[in-house]
C-alpha atoms as a PDB file:
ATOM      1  CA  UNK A   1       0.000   0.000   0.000  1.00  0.00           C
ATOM      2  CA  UNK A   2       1.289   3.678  -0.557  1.00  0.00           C
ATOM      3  CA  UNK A   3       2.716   5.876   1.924  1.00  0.00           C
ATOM      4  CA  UNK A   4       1.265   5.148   5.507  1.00  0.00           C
ATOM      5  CA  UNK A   5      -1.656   4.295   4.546  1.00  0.00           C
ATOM      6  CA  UNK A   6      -3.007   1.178   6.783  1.00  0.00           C
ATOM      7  CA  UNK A   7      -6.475  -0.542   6.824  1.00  0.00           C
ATOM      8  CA  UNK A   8      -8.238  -1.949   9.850  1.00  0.00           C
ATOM      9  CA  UNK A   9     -11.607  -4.268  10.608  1.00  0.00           C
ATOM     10  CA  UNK A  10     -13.457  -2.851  13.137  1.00  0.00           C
ATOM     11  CA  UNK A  11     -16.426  -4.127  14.977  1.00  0.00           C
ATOM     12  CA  UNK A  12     -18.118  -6.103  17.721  1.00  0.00           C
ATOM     13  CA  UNK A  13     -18.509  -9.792  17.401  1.00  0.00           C
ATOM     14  CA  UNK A  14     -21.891  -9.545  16.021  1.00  0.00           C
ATOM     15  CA  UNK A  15     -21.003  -6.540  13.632  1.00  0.00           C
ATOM     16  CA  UNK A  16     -21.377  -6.938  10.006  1.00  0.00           C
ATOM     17  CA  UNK A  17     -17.341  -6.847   9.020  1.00  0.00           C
ATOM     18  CA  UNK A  18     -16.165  -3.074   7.970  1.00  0.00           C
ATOM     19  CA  UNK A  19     -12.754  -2.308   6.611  1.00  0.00           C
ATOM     20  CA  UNK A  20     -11.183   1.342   7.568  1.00  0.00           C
ATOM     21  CA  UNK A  21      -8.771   3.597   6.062  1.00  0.00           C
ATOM     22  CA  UNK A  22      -7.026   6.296   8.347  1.00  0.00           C
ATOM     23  CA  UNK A  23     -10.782   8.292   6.673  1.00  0.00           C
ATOM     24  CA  UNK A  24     -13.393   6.100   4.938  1.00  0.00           C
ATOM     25  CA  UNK A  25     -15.139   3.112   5.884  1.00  0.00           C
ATOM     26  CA  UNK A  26     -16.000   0.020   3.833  1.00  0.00           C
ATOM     27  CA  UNK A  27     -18.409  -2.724   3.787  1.00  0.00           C
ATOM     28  CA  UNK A  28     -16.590  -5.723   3.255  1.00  0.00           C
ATOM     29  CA  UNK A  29     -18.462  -8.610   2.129  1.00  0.00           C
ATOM     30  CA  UNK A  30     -17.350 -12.147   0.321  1.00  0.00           C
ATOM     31  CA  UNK A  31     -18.372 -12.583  -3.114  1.00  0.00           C
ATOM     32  CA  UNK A  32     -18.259 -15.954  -5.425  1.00  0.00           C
ATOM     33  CA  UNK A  33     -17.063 -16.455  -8.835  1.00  0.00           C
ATOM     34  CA  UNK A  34     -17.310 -18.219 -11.469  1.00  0.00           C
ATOM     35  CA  UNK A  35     -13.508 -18.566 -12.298  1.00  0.00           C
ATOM     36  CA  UNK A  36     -11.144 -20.432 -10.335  1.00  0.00           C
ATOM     37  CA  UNK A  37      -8.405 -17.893  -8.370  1.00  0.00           C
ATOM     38  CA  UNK A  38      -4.765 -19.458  -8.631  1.00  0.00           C
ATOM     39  CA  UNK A  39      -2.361 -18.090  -5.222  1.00  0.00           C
ATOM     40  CA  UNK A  40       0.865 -18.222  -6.611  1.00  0.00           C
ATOM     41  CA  UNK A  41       3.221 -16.196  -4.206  1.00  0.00           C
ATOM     42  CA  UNK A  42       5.871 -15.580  -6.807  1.00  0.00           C
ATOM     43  CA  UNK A  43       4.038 -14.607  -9.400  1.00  0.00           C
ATOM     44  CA  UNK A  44       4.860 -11.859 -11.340  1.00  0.00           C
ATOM     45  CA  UNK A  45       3.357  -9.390 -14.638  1.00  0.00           C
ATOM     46  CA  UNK A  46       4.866  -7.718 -17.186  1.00  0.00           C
ATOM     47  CA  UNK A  47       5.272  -4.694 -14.618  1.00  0.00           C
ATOM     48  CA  UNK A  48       7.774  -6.256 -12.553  1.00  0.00           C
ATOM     49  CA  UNK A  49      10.355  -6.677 -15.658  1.00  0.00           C
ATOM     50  CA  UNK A  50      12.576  -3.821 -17.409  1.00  0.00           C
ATOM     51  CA  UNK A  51      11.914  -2.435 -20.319  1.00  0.00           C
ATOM     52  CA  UNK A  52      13.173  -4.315 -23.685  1.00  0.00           C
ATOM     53  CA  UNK A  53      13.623  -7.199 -21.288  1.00  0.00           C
ATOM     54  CA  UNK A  54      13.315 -10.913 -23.212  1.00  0.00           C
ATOM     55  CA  UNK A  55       9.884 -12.949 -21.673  1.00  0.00           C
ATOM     56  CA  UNK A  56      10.188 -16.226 -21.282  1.00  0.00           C
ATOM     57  CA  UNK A  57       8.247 -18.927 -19.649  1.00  0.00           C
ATOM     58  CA  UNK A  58       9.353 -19.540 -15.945  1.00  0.00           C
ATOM     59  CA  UNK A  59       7.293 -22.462 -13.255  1.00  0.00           C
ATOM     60  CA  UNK A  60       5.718 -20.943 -10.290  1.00  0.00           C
ATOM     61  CA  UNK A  61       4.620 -22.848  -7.408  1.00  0.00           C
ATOM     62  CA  UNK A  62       0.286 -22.685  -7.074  1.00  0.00           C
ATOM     63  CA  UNK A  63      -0.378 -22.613  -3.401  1.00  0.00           C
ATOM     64  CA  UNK A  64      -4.136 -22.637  -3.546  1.00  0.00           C
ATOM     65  CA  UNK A  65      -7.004 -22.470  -4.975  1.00  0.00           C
ATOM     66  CA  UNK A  66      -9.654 -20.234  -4.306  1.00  0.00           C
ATOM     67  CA  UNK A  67     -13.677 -19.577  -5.601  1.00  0.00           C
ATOM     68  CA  UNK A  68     -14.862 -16.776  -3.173  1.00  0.00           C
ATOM     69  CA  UNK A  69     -12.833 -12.925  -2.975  1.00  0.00           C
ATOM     70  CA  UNK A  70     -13.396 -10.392  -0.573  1.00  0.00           C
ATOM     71  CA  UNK A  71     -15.237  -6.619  -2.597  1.00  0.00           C
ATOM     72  CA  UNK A  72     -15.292  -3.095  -0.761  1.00  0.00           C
ATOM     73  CA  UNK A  73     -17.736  -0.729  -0.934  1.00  0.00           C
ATOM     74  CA  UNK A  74     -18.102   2.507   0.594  1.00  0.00           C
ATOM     75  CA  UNK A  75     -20.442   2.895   2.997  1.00  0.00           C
ATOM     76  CA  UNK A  76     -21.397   5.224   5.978  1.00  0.00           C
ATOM     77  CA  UNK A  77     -19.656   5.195   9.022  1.00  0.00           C
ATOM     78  CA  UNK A  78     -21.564   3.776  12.169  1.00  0.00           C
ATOM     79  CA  UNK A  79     -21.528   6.071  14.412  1.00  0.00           C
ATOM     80  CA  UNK A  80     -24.929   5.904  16.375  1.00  0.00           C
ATOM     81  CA  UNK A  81     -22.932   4.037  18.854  1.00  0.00           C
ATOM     82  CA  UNK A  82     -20.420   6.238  19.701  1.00  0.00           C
ATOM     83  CA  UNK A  83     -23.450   8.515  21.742  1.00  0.00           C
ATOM     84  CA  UNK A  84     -24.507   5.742  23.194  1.00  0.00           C
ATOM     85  CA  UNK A  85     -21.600   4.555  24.619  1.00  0.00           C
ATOM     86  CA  UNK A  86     -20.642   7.850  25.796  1.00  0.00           C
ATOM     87  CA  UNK A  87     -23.790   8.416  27.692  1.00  0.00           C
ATOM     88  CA  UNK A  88     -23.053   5.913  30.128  1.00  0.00           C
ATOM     89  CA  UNK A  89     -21.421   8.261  32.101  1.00  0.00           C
ATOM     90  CA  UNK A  90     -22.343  11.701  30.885  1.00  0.00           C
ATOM     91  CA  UNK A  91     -19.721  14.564  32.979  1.00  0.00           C
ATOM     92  CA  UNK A  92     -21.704  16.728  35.905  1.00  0.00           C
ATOM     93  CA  UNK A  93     -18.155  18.100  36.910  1.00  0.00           C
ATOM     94  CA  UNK A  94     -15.127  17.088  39.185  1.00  0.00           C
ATOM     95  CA  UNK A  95     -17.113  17.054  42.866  1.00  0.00           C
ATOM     96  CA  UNK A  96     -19.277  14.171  41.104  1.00  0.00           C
ATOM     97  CA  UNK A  97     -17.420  11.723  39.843  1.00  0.00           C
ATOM     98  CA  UNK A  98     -17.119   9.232  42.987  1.00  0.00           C
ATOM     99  CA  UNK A  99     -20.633   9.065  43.454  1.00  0.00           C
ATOM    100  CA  UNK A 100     -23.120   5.775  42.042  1.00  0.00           C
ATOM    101  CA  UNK A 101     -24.763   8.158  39.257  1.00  0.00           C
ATOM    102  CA  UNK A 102     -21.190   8.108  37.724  1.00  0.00           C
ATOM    103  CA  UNK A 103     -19.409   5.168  37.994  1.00  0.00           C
ATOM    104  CA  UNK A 104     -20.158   3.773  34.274  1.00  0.00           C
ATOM    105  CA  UNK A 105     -17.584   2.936  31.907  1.00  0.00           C
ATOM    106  CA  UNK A 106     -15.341   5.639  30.653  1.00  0.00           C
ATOM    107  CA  UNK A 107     -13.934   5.395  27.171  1.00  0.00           C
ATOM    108  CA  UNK A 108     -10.293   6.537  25.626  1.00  0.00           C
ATOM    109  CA  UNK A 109     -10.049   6.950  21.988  1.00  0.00           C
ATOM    110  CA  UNK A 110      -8.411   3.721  21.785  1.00  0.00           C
ATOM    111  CA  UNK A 111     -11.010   2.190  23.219  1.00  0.00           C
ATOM    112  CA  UNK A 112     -13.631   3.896  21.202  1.00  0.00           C
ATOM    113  CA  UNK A 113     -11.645   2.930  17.924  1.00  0.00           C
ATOM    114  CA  UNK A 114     -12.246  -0.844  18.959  1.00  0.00           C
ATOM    115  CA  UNK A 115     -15.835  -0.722  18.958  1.00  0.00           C
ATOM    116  CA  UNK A 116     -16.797   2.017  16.653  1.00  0.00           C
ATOM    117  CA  UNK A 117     -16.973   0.828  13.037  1.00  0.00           C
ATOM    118  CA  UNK A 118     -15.536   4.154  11.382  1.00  0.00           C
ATOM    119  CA  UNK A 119     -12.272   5.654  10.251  1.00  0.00           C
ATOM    120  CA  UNK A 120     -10.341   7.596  12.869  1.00  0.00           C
ATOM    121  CA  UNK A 121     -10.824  11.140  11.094  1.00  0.00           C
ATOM    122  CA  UNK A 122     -14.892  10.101  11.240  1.00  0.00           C
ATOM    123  CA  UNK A 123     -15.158   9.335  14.762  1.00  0.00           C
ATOM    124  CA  UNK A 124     -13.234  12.350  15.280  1.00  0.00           C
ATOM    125  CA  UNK A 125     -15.577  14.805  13.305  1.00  0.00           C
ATOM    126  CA  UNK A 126     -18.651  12.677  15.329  1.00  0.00           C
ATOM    127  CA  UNK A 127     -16.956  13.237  18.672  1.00  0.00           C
ATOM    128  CA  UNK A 128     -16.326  17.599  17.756  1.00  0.00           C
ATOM    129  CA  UNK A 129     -20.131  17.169  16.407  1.00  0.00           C
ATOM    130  CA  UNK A 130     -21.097  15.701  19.880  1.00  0.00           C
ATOM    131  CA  UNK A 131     -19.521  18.279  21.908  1.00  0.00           C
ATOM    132  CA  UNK A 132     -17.581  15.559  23.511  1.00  0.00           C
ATOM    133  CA  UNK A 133     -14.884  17.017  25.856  1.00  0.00           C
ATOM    134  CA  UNK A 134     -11.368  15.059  26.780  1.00  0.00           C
ATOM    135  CA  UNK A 135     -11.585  14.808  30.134  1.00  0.00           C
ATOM    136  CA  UNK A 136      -8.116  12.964  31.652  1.00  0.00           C
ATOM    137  CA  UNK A 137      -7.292  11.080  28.670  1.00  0.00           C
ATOM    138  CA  UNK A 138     -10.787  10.280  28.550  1.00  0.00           C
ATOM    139  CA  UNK A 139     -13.732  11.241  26.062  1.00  0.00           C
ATOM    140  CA  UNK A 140     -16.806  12.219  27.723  1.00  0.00           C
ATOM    141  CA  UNK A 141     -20.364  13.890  27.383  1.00  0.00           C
ATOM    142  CA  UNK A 142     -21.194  17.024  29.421  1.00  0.00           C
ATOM    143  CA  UNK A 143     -24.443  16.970  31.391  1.00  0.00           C
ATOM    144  CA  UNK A 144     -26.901  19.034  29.628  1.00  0.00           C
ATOM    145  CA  UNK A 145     -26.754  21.073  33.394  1.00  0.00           C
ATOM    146  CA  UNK A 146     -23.761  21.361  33.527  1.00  0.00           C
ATOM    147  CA  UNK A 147     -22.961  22.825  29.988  1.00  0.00           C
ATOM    148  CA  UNK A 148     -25.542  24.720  30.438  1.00  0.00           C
ATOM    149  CA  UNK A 149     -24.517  26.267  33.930  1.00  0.00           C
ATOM    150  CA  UNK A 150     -20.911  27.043  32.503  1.00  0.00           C
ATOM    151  CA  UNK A 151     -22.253  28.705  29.655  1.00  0.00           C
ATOM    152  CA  UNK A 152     -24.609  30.698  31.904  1.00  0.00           C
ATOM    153  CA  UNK A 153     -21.364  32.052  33.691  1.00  0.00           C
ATOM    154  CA  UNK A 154     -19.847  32.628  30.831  1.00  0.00           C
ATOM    155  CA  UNK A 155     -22.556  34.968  29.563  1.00  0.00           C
ATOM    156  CA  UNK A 156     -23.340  36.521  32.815  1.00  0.00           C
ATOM    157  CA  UNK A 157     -19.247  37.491  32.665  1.00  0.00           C
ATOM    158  CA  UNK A 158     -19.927  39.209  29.395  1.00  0.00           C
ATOM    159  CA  UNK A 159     -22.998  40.489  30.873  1.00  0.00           C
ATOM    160  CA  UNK A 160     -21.440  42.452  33.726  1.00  0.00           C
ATOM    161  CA  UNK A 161     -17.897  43.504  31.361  1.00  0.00           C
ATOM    162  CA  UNK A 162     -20.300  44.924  28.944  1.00  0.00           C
ATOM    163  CA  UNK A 163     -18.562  43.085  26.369  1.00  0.00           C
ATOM    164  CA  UNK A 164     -19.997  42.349  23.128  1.00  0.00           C
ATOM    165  CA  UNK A 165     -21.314  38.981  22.314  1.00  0.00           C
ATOM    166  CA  UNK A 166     -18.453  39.175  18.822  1.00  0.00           C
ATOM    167  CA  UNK A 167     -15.546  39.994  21.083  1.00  0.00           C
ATOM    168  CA  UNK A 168     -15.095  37.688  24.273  1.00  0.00           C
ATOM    169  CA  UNK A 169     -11.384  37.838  25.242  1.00  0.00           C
ATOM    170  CA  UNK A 170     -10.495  34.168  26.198  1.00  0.00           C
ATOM    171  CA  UNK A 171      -7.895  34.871  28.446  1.00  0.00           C
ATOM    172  CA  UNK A 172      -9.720  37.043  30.521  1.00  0.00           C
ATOM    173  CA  UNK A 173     -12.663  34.555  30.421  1.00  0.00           C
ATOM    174  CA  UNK A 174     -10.248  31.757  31.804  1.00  0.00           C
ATOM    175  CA  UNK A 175      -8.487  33.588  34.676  1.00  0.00           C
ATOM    176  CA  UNK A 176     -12.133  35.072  36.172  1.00  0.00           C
ATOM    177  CA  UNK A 177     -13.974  31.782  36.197  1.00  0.00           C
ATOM    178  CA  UNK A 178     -11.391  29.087  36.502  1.00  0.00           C
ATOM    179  CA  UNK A 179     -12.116  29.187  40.470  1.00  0.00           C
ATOM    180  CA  UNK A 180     -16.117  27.607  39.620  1.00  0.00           C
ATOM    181  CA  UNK A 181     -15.028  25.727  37.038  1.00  0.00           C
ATOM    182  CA  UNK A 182     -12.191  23.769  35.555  1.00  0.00           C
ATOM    183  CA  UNK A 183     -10.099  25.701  32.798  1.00  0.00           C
ATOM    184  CA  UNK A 184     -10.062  23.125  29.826  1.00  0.00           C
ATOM    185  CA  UNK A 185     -14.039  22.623  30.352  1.00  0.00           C
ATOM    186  CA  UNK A 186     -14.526  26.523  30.019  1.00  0.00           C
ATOM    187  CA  UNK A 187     -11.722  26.492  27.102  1.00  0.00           C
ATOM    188  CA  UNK A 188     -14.172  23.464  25.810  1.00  0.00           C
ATOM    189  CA  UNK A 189     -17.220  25.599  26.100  1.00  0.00           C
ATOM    190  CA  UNK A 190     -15.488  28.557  24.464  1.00  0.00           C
ATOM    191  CA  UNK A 191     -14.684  26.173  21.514  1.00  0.00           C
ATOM    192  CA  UNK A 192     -18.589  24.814  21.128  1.00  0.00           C
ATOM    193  CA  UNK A 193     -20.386  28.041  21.535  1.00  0.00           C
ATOM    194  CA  UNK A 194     -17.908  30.293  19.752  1.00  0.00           C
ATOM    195  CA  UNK A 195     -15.671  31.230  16.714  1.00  0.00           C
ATOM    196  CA  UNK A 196     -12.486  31.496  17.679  1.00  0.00           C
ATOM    197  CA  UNK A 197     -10.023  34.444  16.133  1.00  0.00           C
ATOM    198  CA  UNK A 198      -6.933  36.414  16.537  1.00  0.00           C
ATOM    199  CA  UNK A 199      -7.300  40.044  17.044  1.00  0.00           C
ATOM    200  CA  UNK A 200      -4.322  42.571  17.453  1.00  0.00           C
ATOM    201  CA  UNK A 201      -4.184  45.337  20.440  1.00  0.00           C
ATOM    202  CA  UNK A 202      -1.866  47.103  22.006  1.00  0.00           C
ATOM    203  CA  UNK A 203      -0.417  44.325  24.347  1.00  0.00           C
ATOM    204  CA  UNK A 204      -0.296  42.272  21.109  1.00  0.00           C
ATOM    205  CA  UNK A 205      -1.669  39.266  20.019  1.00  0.00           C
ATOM    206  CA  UNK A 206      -5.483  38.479  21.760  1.00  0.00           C
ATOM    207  CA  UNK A 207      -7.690  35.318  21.482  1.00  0.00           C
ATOM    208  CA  UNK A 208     -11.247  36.014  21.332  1.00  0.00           C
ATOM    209  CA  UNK A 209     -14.583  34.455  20.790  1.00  0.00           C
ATOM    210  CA  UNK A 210     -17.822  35.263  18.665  1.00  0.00           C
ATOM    211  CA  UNK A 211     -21.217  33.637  20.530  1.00  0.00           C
ATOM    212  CA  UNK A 212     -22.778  31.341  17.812  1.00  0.00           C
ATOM    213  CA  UNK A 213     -26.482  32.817  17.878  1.00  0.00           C
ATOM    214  CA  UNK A 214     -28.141  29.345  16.730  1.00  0.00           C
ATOM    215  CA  UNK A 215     -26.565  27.524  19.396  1.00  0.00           C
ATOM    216  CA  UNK A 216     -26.796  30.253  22.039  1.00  0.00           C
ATOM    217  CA  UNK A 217     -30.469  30.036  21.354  1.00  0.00           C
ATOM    218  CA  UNK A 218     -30.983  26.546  20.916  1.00  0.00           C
ATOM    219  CA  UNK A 219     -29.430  25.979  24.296  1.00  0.00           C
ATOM    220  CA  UNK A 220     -31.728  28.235  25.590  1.00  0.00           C
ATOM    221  CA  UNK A 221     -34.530  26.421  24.110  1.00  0.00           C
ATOM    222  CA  UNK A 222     -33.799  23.619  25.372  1.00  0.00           C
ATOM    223  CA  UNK A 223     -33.433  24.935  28.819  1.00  0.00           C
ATOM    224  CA  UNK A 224     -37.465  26.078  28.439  1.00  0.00           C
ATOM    225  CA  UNK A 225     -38.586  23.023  26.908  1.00  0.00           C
ATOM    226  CA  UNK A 226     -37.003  20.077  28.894  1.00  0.00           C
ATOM    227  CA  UNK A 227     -38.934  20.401  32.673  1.00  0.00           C
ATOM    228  CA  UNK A 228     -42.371  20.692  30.215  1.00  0.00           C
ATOM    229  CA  UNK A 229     -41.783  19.220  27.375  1.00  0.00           C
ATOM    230  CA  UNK A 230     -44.750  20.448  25.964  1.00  0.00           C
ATOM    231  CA  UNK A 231     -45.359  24.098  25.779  1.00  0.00           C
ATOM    232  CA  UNK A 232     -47.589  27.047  24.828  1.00  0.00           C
ATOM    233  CA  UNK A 233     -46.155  27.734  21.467  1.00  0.00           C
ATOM    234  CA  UNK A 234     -47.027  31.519  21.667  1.00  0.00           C
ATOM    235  CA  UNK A 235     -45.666  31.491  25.225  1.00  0.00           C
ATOM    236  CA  UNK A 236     -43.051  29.706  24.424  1.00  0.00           C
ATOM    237  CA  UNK A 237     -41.507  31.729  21.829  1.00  0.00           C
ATOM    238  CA  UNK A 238     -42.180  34.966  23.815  1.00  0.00           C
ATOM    239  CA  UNK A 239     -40.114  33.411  26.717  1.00  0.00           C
ATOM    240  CA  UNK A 240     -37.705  31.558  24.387  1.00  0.00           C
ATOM    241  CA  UNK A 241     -37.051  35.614  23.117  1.00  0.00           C
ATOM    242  CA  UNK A 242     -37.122  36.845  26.511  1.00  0.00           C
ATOM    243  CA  UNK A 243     -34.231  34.135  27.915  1.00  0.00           C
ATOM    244  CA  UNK A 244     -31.809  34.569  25.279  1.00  0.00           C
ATOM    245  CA  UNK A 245     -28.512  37.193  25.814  1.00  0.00           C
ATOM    246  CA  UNK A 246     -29.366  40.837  24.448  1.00  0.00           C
ATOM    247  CA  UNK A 247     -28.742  41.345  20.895  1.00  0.00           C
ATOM    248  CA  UNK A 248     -29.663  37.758  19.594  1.00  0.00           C
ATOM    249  CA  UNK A 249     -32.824  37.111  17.564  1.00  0.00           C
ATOM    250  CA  UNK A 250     -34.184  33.842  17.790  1.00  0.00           C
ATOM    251  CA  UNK A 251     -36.222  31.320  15.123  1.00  0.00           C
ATOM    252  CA  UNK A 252     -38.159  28.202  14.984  1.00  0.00           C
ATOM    253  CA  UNK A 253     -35.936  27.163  12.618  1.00  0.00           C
ATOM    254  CA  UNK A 254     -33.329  27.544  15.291  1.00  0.00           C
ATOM    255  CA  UNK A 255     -34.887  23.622  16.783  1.00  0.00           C
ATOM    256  CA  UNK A 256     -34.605  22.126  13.411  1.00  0.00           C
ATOM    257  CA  UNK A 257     -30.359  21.749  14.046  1.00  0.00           C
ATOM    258  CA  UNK A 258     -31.336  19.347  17.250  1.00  0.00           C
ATOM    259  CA  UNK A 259     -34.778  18.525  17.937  1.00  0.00           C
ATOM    260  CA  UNK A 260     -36.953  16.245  16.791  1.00  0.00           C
ATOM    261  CA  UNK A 261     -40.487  17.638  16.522  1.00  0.00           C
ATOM    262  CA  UNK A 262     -42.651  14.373  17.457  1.00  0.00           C
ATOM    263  CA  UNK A 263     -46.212  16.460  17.335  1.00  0.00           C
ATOM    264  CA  UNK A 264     -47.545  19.908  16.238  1.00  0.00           C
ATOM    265  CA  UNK A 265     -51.177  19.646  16.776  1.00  0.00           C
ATOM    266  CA  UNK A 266     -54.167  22.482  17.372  1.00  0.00           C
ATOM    267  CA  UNK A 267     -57.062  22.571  19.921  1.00  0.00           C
ATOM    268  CA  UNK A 268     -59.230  25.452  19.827  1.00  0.00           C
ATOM    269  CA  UNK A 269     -57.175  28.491  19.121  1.00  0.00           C
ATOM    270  CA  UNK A 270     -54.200  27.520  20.728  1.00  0.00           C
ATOM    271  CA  UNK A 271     -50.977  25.510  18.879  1.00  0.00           C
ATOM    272  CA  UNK A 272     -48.702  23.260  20.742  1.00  0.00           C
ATOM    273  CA  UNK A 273     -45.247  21.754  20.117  1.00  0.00           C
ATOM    274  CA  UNK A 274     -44.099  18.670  21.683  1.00  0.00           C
ATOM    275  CA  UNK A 275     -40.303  18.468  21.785  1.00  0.00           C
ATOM    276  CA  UNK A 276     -37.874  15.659  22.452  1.00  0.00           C
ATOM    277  CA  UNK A 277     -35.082  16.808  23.383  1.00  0.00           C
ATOM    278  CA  UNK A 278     -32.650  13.946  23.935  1.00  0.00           C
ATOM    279  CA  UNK A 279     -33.014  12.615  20.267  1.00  0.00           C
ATOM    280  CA  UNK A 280     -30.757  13.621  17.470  1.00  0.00           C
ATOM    281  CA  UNK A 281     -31.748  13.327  13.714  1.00  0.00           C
ATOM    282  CA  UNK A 282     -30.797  14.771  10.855  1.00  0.00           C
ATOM    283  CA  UNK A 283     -34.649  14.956   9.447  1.00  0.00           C
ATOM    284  CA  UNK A 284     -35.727  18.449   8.945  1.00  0.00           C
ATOM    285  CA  UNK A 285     -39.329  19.090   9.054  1.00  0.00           C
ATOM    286  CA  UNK A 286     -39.752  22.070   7.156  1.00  0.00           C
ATOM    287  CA  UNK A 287     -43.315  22.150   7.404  1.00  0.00           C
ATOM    288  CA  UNK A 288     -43.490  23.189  10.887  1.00  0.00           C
ATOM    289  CA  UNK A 289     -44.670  26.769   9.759  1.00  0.00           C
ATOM    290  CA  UNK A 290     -47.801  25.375   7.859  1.00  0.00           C
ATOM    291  CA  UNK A 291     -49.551  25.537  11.266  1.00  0.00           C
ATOM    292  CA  UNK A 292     -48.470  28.523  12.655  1.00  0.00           C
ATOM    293  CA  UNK A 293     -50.211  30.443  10.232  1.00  0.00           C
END
């Protein structure tokens, strides 16, 4: 094979057998044919002779025979797992991690490779689209209260430095809150909710952070709709507008990067919206606004 490039079978037991590079996955699956397959070690084509050079007939030694060969295809990674696996012992912060509620099975990214049929750059780009946070060599889910209760800080800091939500010095951010919570998870919540960017001053080279408005507001959704569940939708989005940090509009369309939207259904004059909020799909229901006419 060229370069570094190695390939690996991944998978449980009872897994269907997947073949991955160092970034795609492949079903691998036997197929028959009709033409016998000679294994001749030795073997070699007209490739592996000089130019000009004389062929001539020369014995090679057959091994085995062979009827079935294994085909690739590409296919999607596998990653519903990897959430799964990683809820089993979601992260409510350092004072909670001796207790019962936490003592499931932690996961490195070795480990994770073992059992997750992707590549390594997939489960990667899953784990950064999970929010999951290294935590002591160890890859782990934030509680939704606890993210939620860092990010709170975080905005309440802006808050009272009258900063703007496009121009969060990190540094700053770090050194005032590090005392209620752990540096790398604020650094990690920085990274999530924010676009990271270099700015010049007059002390040099700054680090600072632009708030994400979808996710801002999505977070704060979530933080209305999860004791309910179901909600008012006219009070809802009057308090969902009312919650979020001054300066940030927010949209139905806003749920459609997270939620899934099991019901939408009217009685008398009034609409309602049932959320899950612990599901992921990709499924967007664009016709959400049909019934809030």
């Amino acid at each position: 094979m060229a370069g570094n490039l190695s390939l690996v079978i991944r998978g449980d037991k009872s897994d269907s057998v997947v073949l991955c590079t160092n970034d795609k996955t492949f079903d691998l699956k036997s197929a028959e044919t009709s033409n016998t397959l000679l294994l001749a070690p030795e073997c070699k084509t007209s490739k592996d002779f000089e130019e000009g050079c004389c062929s001539r007939l020369q014995p090679i030694e057959i091994v085995g025979l062979a009827h079935h060969y294994f085909e690739l295809r590409p296919c999607r990674p596998k990653l519903r797992r990897l959430k799964k696996l990683l809820e089993e012992n979601r992260y409510d912060g350092p004072l909670y991690e001796d207790d019962e509620k936490h003592q499931g099975k932690k996961y490195t990214f070795s480990e994770l490779l073992d059992v997750i049929q992707a590549s390594e750059i997939e489960i990667k780009t899953e784990l950064q689209k999970l929010q999951a946070c290294n935590i002591n060599g160890y890859w782990r889910l934030l509680s939704f209260d606890y993210d939620s209760s860092v990010l709170s800080q975080i905005i309440q800091l802006i808050d009272e430095n009258s900063w703007t939500s496009d121009y969060i010095p990190a540094k700053e951010t770090l050194d005032t809150l590090e005392n209620l919570y752990p540096r790398n998870i604020l650094q990690h919540c920085l990274d999530c909710y924010g676009d990271k960017k270099s700015v010049e001053t007059d002390q040099g080279e700054e680090i600072v952070y632009a708030l994400q408005e979808d996710k801002i507001c999505l977070t704060f959704a979530e933080m209305l709709l999860r004791p309910a569940g179901k909600f008012n939708l006219a009070e809802f989005l009057e308090s969902w507008k009312q919650s979020v940090p001054e300066g940030m509009r927010t949209s139905l369309y806003q749920l459609n990067v997270s939620f899934t939207i099991d019901d939408v259904y009217i009685q008398v004059d009034v609409v309602y919206i049932q959320i899950d909020v612990y599901i992921q799909i990709d499924v967007v229901y664009r016709w959400i606004d049909a019934v809030l006419i």
